[in-house]
Protein backbone atom coordinates (compact mmCIF):
# COMPACT_ATOMS: atom_id res chain seq x y z
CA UNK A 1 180.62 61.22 157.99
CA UNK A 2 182.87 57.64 158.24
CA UNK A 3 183.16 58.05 161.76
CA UNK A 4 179.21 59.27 162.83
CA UNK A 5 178.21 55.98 160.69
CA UNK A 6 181.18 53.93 162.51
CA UNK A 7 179.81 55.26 165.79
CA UNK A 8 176.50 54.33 165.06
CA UNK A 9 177.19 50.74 162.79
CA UNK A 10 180.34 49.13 164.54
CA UNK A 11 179.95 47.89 167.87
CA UNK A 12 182.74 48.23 170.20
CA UNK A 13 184.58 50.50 167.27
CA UNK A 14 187.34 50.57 169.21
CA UNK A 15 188.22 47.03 169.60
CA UNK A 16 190.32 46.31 166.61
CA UNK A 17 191.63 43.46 167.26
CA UNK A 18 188.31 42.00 167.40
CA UNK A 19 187.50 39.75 163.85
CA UNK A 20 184.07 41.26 164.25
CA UNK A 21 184.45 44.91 164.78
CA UNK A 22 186.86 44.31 161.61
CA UNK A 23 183.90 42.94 159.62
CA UNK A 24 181.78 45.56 160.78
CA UNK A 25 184.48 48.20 159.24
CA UNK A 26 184.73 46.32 156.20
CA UNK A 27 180.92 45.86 155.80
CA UNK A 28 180.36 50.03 156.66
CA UNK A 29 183.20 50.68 153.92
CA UNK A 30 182.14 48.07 151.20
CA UNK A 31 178.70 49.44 151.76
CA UNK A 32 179.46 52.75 151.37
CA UNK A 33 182.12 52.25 147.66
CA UNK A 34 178.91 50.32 146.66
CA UNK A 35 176.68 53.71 146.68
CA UNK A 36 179.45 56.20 145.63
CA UNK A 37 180.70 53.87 142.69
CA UNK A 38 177.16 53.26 141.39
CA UNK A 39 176.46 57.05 141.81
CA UNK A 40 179.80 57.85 140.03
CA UNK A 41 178.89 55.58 137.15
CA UNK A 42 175.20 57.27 136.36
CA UNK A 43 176.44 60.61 136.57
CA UNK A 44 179.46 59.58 134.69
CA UNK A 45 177.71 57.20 131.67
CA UNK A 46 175.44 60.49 131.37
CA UNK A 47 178.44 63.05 130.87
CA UNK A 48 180.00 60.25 128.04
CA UNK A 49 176.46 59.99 126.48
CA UNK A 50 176.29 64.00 125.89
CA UNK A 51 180.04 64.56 125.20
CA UNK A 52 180.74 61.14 123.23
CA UNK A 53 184.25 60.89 124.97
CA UNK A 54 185.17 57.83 125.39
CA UNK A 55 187.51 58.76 127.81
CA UNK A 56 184.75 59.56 129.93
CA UNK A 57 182.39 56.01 128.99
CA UNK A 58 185.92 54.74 130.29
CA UNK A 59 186.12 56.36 133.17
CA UNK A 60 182.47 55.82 133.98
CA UNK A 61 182.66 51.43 133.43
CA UNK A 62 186.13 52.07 135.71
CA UNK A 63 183.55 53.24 138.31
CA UNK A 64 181.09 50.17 137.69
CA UNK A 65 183.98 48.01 137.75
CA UNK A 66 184.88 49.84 141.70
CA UNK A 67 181.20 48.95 142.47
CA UNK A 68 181.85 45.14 141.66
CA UNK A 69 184.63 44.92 143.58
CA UNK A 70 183.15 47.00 146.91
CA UNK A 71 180.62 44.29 146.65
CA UNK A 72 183.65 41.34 146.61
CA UNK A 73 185.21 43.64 149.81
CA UNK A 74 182.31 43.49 151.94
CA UNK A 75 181.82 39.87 151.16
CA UNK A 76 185.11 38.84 152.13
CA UNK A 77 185.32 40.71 155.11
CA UNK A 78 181.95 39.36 156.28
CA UNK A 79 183.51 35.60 155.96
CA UNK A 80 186.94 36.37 156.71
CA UNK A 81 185.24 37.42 160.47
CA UNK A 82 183.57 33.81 160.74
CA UNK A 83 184.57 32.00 163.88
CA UNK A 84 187.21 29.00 163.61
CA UNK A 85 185.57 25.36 162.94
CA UNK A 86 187.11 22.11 163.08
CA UNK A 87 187.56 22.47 159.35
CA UNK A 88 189.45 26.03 159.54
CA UNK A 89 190.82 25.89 163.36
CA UNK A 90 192.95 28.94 162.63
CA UNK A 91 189.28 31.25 160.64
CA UNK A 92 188.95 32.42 157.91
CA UNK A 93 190.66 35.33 158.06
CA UNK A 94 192.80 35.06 154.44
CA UNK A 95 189.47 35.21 152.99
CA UNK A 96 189.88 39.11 152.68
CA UNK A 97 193.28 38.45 151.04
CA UNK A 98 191.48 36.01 148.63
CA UNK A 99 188.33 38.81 147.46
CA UNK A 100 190.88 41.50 147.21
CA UNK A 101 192.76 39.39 144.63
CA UNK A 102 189.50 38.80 142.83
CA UNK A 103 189.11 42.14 142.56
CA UNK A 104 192.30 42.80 141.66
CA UNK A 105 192.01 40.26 138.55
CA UNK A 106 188.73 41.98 137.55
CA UNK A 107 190.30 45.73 137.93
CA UNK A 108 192.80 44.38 134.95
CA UNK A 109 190.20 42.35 132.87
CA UNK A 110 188.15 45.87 133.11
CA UNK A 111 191.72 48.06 131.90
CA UNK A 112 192.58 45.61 129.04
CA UNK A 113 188.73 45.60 127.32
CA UNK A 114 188.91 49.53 127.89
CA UNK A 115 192.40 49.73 126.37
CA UNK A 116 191.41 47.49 123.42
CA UNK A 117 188.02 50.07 122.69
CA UNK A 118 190.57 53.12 123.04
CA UNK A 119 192.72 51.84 120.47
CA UNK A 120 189.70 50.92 118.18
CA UNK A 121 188.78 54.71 118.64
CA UNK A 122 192.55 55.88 118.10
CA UNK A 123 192.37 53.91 114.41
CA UNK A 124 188.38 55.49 113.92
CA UNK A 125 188.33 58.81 115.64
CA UNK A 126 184.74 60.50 116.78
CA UNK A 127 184.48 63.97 117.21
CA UNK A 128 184.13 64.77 121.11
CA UNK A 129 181.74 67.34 122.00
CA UNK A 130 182.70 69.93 125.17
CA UNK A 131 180.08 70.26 127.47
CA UNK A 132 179.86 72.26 130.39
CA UNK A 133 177.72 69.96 132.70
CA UNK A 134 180.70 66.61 131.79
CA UNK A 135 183.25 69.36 133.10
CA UNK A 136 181.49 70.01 136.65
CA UNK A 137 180.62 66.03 136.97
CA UNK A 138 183.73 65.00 136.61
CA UNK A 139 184.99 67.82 138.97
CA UNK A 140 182.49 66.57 141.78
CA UNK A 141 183.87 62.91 140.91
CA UNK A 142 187.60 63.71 141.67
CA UNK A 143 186.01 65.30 145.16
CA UNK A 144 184.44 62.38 145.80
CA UNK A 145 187.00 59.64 145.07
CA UNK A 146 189.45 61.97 146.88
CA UNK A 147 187.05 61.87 150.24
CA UNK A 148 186.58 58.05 149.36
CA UNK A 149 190.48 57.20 149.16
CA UNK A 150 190.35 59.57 152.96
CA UNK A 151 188.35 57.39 154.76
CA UNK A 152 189.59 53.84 153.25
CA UNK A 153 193.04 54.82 153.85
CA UNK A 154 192.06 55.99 157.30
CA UNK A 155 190.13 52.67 158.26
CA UNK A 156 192.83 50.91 156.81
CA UNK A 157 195.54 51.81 159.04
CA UNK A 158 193.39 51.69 161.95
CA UNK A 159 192.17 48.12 161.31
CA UNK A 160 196.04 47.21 159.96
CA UNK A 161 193.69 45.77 156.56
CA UNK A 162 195.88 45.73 153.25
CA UNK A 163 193.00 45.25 151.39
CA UNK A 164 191.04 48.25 152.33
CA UNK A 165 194.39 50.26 152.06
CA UNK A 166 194.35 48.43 148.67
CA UNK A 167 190.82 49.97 147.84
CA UNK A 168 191.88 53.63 149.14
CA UNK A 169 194.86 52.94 146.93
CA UNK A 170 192.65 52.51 143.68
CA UNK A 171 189.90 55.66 144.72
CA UNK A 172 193.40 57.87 144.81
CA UNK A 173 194.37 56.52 141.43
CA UNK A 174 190.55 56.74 139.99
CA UNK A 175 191.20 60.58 141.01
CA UNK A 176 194.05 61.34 138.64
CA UNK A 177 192.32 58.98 136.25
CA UNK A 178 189.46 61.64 136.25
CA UNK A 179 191.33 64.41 136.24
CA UNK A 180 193.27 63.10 133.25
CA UNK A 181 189.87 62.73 131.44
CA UNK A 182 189.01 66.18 132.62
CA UNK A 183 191.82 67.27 131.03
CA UNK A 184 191.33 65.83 127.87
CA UNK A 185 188.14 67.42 127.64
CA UNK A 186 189.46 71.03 127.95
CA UNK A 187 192.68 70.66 125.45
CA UNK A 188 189.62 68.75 123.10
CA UNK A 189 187.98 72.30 123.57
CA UNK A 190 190.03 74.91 123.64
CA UNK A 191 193.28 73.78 121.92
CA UNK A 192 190.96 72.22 118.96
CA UNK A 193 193.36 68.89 119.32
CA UNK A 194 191.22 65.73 119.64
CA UNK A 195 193.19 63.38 122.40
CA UNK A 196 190.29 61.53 123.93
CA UNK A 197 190.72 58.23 122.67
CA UNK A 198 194.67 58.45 123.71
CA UNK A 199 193.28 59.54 127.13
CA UNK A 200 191.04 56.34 126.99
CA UNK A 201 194.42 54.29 126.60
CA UNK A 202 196.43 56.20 129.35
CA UNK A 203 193.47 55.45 131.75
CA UNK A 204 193.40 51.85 131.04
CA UNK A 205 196.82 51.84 131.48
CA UNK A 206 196.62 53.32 134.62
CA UNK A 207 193.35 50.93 135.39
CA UNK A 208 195.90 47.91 134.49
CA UNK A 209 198.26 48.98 136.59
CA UNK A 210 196.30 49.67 139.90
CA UNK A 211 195.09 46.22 139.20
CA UNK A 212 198.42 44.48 139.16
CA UNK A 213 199.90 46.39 142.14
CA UNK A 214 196.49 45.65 144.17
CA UNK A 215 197.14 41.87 143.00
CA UNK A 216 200.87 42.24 144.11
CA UNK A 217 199.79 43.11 147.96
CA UNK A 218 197.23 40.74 148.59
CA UNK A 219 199.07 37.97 146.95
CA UNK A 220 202.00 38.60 149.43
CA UNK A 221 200.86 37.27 152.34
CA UNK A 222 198.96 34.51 151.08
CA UNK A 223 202.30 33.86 149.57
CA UNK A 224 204.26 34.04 153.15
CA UNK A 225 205.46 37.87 153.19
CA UNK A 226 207.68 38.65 155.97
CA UNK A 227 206.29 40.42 159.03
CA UNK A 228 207.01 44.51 159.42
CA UNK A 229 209.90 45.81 161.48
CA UNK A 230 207.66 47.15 164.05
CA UNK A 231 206.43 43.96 164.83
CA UNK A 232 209.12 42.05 165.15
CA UNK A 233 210.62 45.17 167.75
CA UNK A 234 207.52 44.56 169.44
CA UNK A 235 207.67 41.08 169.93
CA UNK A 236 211.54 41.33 170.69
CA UNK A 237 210.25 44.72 173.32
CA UNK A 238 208.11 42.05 175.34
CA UNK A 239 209.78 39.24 175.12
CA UNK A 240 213.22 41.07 176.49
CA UNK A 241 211.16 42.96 179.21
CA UNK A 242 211.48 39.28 181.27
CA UNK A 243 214.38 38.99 183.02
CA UNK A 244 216.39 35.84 182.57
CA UNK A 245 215.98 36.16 178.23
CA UNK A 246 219.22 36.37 176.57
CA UNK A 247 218.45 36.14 173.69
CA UNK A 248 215.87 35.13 170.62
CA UNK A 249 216.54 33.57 167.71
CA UNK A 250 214.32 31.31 165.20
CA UNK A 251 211.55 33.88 164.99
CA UNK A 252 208.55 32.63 162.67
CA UNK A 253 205.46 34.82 161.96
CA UNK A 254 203.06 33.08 160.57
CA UNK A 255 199.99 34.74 159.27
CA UNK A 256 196.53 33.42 158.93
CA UNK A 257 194.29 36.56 158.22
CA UNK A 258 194.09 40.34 159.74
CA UNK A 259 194.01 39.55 163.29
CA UNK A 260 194.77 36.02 163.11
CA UNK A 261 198.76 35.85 163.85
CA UNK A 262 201.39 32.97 165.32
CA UNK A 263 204.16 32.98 166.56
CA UNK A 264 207.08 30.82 167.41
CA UNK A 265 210.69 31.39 168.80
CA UNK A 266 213.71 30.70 170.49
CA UNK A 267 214.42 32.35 173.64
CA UNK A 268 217.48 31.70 175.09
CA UNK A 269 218.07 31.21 178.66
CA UNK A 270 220.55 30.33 181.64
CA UNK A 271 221.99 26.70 181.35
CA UNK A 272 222.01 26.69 185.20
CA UNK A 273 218.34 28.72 185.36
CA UNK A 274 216.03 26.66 187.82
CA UNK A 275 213.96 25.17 185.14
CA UNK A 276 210.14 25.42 186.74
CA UNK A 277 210.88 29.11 186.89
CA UNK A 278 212.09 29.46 183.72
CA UNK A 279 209.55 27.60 182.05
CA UNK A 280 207.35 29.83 184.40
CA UNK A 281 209.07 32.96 183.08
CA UNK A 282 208.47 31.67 179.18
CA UNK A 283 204.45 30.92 180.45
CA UNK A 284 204.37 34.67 181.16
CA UNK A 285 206.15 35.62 177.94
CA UNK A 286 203.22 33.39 175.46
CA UNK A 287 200.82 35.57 178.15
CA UNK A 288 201.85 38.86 177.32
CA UNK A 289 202.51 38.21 173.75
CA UNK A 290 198.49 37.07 173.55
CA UNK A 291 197.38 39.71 175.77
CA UNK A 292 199.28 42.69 173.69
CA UNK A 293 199.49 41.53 170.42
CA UNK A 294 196.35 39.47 170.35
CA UNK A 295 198.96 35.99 168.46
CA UNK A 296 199.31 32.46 170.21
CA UNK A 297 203.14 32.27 170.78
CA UNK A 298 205.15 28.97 171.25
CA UNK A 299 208.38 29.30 172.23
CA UNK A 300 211.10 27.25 173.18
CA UNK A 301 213.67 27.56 175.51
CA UNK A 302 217.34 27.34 174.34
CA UNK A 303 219.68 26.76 177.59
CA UNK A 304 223.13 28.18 177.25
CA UNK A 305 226.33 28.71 179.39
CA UNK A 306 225.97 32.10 180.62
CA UNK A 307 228.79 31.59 183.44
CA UNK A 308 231.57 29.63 181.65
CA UNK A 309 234.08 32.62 180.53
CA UNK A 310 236.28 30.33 178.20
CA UNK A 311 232.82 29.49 176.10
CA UNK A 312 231.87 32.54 176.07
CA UNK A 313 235.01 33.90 174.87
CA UNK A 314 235.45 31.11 172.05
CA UNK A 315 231.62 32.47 171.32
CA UNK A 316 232.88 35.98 170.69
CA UNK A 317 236.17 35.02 168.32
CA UNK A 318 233.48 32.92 166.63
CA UNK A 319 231.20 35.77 165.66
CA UNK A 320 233.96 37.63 164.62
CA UNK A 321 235.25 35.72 162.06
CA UNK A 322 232.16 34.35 160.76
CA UNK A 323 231.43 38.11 160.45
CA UNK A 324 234.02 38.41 157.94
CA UNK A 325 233.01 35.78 155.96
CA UNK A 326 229.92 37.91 155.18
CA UNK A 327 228.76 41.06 157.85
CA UNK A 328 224.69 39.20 157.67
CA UNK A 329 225.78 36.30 158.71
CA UNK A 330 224.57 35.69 162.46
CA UNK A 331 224.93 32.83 164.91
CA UNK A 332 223.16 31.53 167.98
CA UNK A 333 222.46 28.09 170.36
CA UNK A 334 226.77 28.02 170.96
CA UNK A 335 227.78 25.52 172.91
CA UNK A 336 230.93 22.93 173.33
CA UNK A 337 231.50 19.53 174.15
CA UNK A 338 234.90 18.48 175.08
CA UNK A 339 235.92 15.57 174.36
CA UNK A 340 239.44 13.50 175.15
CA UNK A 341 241.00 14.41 171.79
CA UNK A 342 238.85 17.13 170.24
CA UNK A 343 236.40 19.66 171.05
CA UNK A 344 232.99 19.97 168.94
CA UNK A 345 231.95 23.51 168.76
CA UNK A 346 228.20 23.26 167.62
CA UNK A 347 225.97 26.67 166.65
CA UNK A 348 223.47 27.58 164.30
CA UNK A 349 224.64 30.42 161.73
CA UNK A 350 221.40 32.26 160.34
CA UNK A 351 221.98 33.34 156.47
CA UNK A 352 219.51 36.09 155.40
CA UNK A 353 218.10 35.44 151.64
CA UNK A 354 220.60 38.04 149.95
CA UNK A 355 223.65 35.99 150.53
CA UNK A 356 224.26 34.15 147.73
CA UNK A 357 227.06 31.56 148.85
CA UNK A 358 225.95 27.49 149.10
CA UNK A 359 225.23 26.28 152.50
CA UNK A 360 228.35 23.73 151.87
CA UNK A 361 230.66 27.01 150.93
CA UNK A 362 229.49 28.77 154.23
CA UNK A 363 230.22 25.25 156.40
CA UNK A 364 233.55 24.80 155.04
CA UNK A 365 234.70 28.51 155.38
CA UNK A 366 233.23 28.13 159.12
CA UNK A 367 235.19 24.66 159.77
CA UNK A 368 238.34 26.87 158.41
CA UNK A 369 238.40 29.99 160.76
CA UNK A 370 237.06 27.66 163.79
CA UNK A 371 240.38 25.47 163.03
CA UNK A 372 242.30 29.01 163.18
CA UNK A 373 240.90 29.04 166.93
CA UNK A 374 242.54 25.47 167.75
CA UNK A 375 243.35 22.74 165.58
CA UNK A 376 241.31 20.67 168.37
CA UNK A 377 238.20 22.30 167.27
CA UNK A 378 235.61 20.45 165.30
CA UNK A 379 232.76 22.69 163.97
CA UNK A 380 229.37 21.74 164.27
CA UNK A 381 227.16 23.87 161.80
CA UNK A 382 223.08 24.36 161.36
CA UNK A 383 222.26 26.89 158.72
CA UNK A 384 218.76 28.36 159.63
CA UNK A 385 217.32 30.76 157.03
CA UNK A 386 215.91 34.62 158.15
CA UNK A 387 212.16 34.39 157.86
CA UNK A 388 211.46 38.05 159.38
């Protein structure tokens, strides 16, 4: 059904990478959690009005409280795909990021006043009635948040959108919600043991909880999350397909919305490269890097002695031992200047967030294995932080 409306609603559906065709997903999507959400909650309110579970009045305001935030979605995704202005040159795409932590906030505001009328109804029980027609609702409700968390995951990963894989997230927990209620309702019937307000709590525990891991993802990258594996190996896959790249280093993601990605590196090249080719060759790079992975990319060359076999063997004793200082460390832009008494030996030594030694620890434990190399030897040391 998702993909006859997408065919029909979203121009260009296959262009992804277009802040548009995005919208137009998150506009068919929102659209669509608005009707199924507001349908859920009728049929739901209904089965709580002629069983008196509360568990099932809880479930029902979860479902009114899903509505809300579809509405939120599509908003969000409808500004997130406005142009860039002179106000916003990089868009608006961290709008999405910003609705899906409003709905997040919501999704817990909703679980705590559920929670708080569950225990109310734990301390003064009512009698739950079994009925037949609450049974069969809520087993067409699990059906349809199950087909709802389908197609939101599905659109999710195809449009790369953390808050839609968000939403599919909370329609798959909404399911076991549902079927926990459903469950209540048989042992309530059949076992004679009356568990509905305790099912109440469980759900808005479980209502809570969606809410806070939902907050959790969208608040990442608006925080500065790290980019995925995959796309730094794709970035590293095109940049090393030029010849005359020996190496990156310095690699920053940064992330302004779905679809609105830069990025800068280091690429490092032949000292004794003829330098209107290379800077050419790093033209093409920023090209490819636009064309494939729809980001602006800035890089900047690094020149470094590729032919000089005593650097380049200083270079390798070098790694070693500041590999035993700690295996994460890793270093790059070596080079040496000799001078009539000493040598400097300047690099850059990247140290990864885990390691938990001072920058002035990890220079001085570098000037004391370069000074195992030759007494001569004066280190000069950069400590650059990992940022993918």
């Amino acid at each position: 059904m998702v993909k006859l409306l997408a065919k029909i609603f979203v121009r260009d559906s296959g262009n992804i990478s277009s802040p548009e065709v995005r919208a137009a997903y998150g506009t068919l999507c929102g659209t669509m959690g608005i009707f199924f959400n507001i349908l859920l909650f009728g049929i739901k309110f209904f089965a709580g009005l002629i069983s008196g579970a509360i568990s099932v009045m809880a479930d029902a305001f979860n479902n009114l409280t899903d509505a809300g935030s579809s509405v939120i979605t599509l908003i969000g995704f409808r500004m997130s795909g406005q142009k860039p202005d002179k106000h916003h040159p990089f868009g608006h795409g961290r709008i999405e990021y910003i609705s899906g932590l409003i709905v997040s906030f919501i999704i817990i505001l909703v679980g705590f006043e559920l929670g708080k009328t569950s225990v109310e109804k734990i301390i003064s029980p009512v009698e739950v009635e079994f009925s037949v027609t609450a049974v069969i609702i809520l087993v067409c409700s699990v059906i349809i948040k199950a087909y709802m968390a389908f197609y939101n995951f599905s659109i999710g990963k195809k449009i790369s959108s953390s808050a839609m894989r968000a939403t599919a997230q909370d329609s798959l927990s909404d399911c076991i919600a549902t079927g926990s209620v459903l469950l209540c309702l048989v042992v309530s019937r059949f076992a004679n043991v009356n568990i509905d307000a305790y099912c109440g709590l469980a759900v808005s525990a479980f209502i809570m909880f969606s809410g806070i891991r939902s907050a959790k993802e969208t608040m990442d990258p608006l925080l500065g999350a790290p980019p995925s594996k995959e796309f730094i190996d794709e970035i590293a896959e095109i940049v090393y397909a030029h010849d005359g790249v020996e190496g990156i280093h310095d690699l920053i993601v940064h992330d302004y919305g779905p679809g609105r990605t830069m990025i800068s590196l280091h690429a490092e090249v032949p000292a004794d490269a003829n330098l209107l080719e290379t800077h050419d060759m790093i033209d093409n790079i920023e090209k490819d890097l636009r064309e494939k992975l729809k980001c602006d990319a800035v890089i900047h060359m690094d020149p470094i002695a590729t032919d000089d076999t005593h650097t380049l063997e200083v270079r390798e004793k070098i790694v070693a031992l500041v590999g035993c200082i700690d295996s994460r460390l890793t270093i790059h832009d070596f080079r040496m200047v000799k001078g009539p008494t000493h040598t400097n030996v300047l690099f850059d030594v990247v140290v990864p967030f885990e390691v938990k030694k001072s920058e002035e620890e990890i220079r001085e434990n570098i000037e004391t294995i370069v000074k195992t190399i030759d007494k001569n030897y004066y280190s000069v040391v950069n400590i650059d932080k990992y940022y993918v």
